[in-house]
Each structure stands twice: as structure tokens, then as C-alpha cells.
Protein backbone atom coordinates (compact mmCIF):
# COMPACT_ATOMS: atom_id res chain seq x y z
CA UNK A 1 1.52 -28.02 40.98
CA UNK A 2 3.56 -28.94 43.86
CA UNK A 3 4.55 -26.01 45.17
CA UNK A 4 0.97 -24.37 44.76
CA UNK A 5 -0.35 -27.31 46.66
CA UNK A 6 -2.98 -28.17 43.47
CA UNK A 7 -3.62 -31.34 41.73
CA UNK A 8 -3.03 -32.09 38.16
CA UNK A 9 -6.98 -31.85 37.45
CA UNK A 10 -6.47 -28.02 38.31
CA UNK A 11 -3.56 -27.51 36.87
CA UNK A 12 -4.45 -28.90 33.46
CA UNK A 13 -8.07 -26.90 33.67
CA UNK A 14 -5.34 -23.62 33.87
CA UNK A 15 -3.42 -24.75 31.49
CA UNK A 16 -6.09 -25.54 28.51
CA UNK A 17 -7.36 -21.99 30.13
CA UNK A 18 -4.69 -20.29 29.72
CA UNK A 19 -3.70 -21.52 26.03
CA UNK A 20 -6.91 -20.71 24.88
CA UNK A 21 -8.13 -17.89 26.23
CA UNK A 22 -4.15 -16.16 25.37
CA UNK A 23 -4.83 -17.36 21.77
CA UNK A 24 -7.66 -15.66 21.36
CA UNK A 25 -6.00 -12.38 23.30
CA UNK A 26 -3.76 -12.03 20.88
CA UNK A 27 -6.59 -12.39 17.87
CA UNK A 28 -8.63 -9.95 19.37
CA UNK A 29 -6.16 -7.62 19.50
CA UNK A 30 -4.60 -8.44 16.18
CA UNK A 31 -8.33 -7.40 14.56
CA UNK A 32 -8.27 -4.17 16.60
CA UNK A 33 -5.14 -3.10 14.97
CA UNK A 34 -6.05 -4.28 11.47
CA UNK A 35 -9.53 -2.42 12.04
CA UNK A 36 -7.26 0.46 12.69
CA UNK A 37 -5.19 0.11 10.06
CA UNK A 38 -2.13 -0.11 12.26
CA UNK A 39 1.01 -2.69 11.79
CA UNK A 40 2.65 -0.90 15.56
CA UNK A 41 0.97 -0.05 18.24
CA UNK A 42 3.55 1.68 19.30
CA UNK A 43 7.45 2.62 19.21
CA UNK A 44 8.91 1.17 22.36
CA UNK A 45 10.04 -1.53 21.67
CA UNK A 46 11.44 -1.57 17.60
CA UNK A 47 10.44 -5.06 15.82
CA UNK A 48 7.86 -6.21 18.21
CA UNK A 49 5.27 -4.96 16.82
CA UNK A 50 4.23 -2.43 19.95
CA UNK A 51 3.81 -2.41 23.68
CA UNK A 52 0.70 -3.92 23.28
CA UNK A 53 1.70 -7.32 21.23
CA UNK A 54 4.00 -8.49 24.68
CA UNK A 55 0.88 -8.44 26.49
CA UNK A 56 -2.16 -8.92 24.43
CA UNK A 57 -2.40 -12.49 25.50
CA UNK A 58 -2.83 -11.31 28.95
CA UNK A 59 -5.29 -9.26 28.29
CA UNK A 60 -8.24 -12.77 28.01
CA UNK A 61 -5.74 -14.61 29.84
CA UNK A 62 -5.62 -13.22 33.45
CA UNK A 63 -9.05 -12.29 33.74
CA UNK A 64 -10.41 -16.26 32.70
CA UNK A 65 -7.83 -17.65 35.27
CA UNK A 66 -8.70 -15.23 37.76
CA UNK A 67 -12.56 -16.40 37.97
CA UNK A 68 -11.69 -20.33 37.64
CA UNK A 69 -9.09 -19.60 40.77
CA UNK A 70 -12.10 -17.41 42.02
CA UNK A 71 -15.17 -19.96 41.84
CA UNK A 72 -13.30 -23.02 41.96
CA UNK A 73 -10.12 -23.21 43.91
CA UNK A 74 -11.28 -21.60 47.10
């Protein structure tokens, strides 16, 4: 919080934000793959289940923190 100058109000809005919007990330993209009847979605990476389960959290994640940082921390 410090070093991006924010308060804790902001940083615990990100946080919760974050968490939850990651969790569900990964669910969505766990159902995908079941839809598909696929355990990998890919090769890559052996044991981890795919390129796509590093960053499926990311994929809710960066878009909800990008419009809180958008509409409220201009």
C-alpha cells in the first residue's frame, strides 16, 4: 500500500477483488474443460494440468481490478 501511495480501504477492496473474482477464474475455466471433456489443456508444462490452469485466475482477475483502478482510483 505504501509504496503505491493507496490506503488500506483500497487495498482491501483489491484484495477481496482479486480473491474472488480469481476463484471464480479458475471455475469457469475448470467447467470449460470438463464441458470439453479435457483433464490438459495442453502439454507444456507436464503435471500442471496445461498452460491454461497457471493463468486461468487471471483471466476474471485482471480485467475486475482493471475497472475498480479505472473508475475509482483516478
Amino acid at each position: 500500500a505504501w509504496s503505491l501511495n493507496l490506503n488500506i480501504l483500497h487495498i482491501s477492496i483489491l484484495t477481496t477483488i482479486i480473491t474472488v473474482a480469481g476463484t471464480f477464474g479458475d471455475l469457469f475455466e475448470s467447467k470449460l474443460k470438463r464441458m470439453a471433456d479435457v483433464k490438459d489443456s495442453g502439454s507444456f508444462m507436464p503435471g500442471h494440468g496445461g498452460f491454461l490452469d497457471r493463468f486461468d485466475s487471471l483471466l476474471f482477475a485482471v480485467p475486475a481490478v482493471w475497472l475498480y483502478v479505472y473508475f475509482f482510483l483516478k
